[in-house]
C-alpha atoms as a PDB file:
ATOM      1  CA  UNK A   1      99.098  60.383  20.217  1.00  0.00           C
ATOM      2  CA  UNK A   2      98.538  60.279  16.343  1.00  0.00           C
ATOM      3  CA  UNK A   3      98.200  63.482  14.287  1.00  0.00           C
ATOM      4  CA  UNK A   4      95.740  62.996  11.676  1.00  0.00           C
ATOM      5  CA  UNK A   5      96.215  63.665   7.922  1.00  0.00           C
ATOM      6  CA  UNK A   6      93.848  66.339   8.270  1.00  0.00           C
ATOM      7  CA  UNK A   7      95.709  68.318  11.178  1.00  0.00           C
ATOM      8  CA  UNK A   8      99.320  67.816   9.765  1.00  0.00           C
ATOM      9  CA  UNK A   9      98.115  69.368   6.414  1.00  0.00           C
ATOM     10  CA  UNK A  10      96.201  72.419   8.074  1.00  0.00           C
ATOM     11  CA  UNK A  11      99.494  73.349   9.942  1.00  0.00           C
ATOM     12  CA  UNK A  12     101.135  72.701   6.360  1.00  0.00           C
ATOM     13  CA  UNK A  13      99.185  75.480   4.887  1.00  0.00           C
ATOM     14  CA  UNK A  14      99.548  77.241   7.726  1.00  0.00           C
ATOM     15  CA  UNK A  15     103.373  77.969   7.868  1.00  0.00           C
ATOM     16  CA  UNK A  16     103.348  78.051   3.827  1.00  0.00           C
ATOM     17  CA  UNK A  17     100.544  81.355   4.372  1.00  0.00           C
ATOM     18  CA  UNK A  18     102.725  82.581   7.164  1.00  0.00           C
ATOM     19  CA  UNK A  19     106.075  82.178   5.095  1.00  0.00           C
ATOM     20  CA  UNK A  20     104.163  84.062   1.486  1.00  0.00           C
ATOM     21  CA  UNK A  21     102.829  86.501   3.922  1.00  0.00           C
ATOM     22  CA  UNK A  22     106.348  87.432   4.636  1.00  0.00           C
ATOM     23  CA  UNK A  23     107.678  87.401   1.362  1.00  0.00           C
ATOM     24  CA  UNK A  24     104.798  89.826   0.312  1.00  0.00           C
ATOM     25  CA  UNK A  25     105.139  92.103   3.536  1.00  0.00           C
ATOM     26  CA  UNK A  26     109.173  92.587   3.438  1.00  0.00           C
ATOM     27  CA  UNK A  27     109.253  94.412   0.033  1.00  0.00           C
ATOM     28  CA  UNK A  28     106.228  97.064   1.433  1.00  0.00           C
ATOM     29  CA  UNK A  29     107.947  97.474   4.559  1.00  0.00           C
ATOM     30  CA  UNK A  30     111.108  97.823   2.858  1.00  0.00           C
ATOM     31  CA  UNK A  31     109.498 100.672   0.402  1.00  0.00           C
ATOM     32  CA  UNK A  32     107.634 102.257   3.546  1.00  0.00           C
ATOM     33  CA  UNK A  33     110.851 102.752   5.744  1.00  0.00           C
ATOM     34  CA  UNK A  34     113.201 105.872   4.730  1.00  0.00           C
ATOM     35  CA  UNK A  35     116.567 105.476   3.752  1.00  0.00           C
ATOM     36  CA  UNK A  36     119.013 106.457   6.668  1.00  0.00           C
ATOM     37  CA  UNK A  37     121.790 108.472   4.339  1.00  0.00           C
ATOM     38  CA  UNK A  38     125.297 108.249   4.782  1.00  0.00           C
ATOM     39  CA  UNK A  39     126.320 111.867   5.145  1.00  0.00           C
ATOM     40  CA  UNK A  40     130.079 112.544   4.094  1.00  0.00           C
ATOM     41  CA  UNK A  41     131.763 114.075   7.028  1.00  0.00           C
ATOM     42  CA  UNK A  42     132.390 117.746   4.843  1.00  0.00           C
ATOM     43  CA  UNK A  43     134.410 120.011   6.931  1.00  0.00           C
ATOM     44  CA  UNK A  44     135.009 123.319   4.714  1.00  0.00           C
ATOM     45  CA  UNK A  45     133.355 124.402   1.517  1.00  0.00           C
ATOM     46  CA  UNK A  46     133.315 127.019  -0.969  1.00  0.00           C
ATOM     47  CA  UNK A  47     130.472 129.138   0.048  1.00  0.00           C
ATOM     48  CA  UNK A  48     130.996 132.194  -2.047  1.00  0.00           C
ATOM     49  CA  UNK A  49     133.158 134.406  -4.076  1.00  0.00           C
ATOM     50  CA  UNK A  50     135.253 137.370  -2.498  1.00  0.00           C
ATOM     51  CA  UNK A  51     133.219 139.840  -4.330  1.00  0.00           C
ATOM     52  CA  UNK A  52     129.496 138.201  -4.454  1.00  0.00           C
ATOM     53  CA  UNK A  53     127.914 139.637  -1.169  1.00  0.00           C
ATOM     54  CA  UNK A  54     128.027 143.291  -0.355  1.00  0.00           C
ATOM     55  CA  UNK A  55     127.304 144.488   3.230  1.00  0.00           C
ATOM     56  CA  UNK A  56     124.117 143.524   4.358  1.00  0.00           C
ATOM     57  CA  UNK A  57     123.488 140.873   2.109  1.00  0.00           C
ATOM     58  CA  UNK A  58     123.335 136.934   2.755  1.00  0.00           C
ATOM     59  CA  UNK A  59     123.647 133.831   0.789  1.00  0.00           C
ATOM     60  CA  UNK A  60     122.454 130.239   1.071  1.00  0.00           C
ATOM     61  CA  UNK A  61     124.963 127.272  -0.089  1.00  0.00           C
ATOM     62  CA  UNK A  62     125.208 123.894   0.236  1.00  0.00           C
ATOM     63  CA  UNK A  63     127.580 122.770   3.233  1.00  0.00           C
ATOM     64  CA  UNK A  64     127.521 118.702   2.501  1.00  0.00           C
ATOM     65  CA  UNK A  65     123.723 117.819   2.128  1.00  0.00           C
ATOM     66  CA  UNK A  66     122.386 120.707   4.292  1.00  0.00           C
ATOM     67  CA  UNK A  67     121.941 124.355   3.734  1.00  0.00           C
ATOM     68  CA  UNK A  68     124.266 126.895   5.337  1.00  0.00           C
ATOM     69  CA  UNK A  69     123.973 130.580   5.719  1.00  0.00           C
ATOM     70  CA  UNK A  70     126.668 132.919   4.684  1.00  0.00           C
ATOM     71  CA  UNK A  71     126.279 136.716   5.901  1.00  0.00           C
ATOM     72  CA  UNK A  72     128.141 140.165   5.275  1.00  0.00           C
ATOM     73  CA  UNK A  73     127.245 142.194   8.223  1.00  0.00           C
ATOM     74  CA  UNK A  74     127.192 145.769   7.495  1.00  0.00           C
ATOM     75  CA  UNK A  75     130.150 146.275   9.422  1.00  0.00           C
ATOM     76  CA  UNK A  76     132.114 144.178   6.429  1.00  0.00           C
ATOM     77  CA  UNK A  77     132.257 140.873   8.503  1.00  0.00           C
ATOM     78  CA  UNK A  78     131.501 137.582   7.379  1.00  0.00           C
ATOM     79  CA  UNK A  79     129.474 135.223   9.176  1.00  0.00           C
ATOM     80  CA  UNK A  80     128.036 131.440   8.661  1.00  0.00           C
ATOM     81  CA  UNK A  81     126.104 129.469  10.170  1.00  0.00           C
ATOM     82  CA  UNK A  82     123.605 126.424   9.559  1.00  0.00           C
ATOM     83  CA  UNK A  83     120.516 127.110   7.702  1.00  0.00           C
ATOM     84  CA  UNK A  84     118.253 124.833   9.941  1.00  0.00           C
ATOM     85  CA  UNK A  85     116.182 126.482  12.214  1.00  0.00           C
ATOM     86  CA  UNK A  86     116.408 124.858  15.374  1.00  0.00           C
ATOM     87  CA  UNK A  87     112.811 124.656  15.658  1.00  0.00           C
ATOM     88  CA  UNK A  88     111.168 122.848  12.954  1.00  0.00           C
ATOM     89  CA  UNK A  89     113.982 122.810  10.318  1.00  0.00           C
ATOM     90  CA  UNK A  90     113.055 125.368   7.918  1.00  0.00           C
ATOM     91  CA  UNK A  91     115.771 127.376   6.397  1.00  0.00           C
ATOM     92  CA  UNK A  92     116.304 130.480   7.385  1.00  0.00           C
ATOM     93  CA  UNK A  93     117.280 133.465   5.182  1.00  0.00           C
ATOM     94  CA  UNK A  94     119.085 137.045   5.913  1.00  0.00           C
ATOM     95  CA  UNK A  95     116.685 140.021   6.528  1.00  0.00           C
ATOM     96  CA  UNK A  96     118.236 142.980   5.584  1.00  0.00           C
ATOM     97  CA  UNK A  97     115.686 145.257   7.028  1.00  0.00           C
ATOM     98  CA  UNK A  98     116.080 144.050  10.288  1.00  0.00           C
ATOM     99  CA  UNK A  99     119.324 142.792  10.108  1.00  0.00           C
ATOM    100  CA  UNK A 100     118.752 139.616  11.539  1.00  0.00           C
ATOM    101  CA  UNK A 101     118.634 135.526  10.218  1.00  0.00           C
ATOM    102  CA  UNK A 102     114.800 134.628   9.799  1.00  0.00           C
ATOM    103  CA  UNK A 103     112.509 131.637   9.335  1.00  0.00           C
ATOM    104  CA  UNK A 104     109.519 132.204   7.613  1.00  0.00           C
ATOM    105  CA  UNK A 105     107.679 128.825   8.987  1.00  0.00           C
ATOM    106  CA  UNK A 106     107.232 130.100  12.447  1.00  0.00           C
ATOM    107  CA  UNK A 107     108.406 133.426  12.605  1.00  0.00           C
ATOM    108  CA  UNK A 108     111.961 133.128  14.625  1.00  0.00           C
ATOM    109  CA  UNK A 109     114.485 135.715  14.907  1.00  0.00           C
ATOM    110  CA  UNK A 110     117.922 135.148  14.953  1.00  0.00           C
ATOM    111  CA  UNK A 111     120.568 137.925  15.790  1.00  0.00           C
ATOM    112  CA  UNK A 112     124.120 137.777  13.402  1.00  0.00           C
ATOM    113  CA  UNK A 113     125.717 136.003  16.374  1.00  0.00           C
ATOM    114  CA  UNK A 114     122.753 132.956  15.624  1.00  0.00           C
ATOM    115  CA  UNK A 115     121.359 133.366  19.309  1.00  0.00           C
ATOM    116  CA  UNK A 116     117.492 133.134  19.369  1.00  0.00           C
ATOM    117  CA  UNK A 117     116.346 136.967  19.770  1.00  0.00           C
ATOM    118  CA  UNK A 118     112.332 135.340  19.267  1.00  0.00           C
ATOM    119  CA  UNK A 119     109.796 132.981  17.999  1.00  0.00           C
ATOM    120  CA  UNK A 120     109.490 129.612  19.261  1.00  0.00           C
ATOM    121  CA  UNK A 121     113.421 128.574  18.224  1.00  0.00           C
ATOM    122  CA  UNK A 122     114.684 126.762  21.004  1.00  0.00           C
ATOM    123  CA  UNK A 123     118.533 126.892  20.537  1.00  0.00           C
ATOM    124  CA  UNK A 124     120.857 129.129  18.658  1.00  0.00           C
ATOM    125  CA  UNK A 125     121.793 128.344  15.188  1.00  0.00           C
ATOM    126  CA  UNK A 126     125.350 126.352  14.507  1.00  0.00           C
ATOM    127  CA  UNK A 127     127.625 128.982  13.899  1.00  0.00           C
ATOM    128  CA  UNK A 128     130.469 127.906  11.273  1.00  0.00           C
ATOM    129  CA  UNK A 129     134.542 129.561  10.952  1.00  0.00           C
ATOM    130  CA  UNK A 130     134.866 131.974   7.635  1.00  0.00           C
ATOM    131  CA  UNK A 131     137.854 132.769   5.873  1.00  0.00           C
ATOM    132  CA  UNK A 132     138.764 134.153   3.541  1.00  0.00           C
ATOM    133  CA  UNK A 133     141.596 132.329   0.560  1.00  0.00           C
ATOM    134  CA  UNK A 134     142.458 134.028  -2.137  1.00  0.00           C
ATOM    135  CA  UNK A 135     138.919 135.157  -4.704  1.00  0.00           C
ATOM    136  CA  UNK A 136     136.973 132.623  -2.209  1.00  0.00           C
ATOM    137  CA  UNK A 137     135.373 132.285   1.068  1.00  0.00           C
ATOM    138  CA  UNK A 138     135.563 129.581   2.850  1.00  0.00           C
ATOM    139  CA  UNK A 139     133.290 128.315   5.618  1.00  0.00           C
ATOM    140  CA  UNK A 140     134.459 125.638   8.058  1.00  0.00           C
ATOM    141  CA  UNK A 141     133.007 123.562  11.083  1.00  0.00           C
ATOM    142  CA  UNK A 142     134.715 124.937  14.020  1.00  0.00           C
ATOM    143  CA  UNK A 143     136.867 122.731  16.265  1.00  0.00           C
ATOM    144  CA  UNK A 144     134.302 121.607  19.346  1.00  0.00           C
END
């Protein structure tokens, strides 16, 4: 069986369309699809100085890429944990009022432990190890 001119050159053009249709597509898909980071595996950071929170208070910092949560309780007692809620991934702040660890996007409560108390969070927060090294605290992943 022959193939005509006329055949051979239609599936010509059609695998040249197929292979600029490609070479226009990859660099949208390419823009389109996130980035997956490489996150540096940070175990202990300086999350604030010996003398910056009074009792009561809480800070915000940076642990790696993500926000962490550094609390003086108003016994004296430091505490850290994640700033992610575990619902949507807001960060949460320190309520002194109530003395809890709120998110404003949904309204979840947190007690200083980081166990849900209420709002639609559906896990407790990841607590983190504090201590305390000379002018600084530190705050550390704890061992699992």
């Amino acid at each position: 069986m022959a193939l005509s001119r006329r055949k051979f050159l239609n599936g010509l053009l059609g695998i040249f369309s197929l292979g600029g249709m490609a070479a226009v597509m990859s660099p949208v898909i390419q823009y389109l699809t996130p980035v997956k980071k490489q996150e540096t595996a940070v175990s202990s950071v300086v999350a604030a100085k010996a003398n910056e929170l009074t009792p009561n208070t809480g800070k915000l910092f940076r642990f790696g890429s993500k926000p962490g949560i550094l609390i003086m309780t108003p016994d004296g007692e430091y505490r850290a944990f994640s700033a992610i809620c575990t619902h949507l991934g807001c960060t949460v702040q320190y309520s002194s009022e109530e003395q809890q660890i709120w998110c404003a996007c949904h309204n979840g409560h947190y007690d200083l432990n980081g166990n849900v108390v209420s709002g639609p969070p559906p896990r407790p927060l990841e607590a983190y190890a504090c201590f305390a090294k000379g002018s600084e605290i530190f705050v550390q992943r704890q061992k699992s």
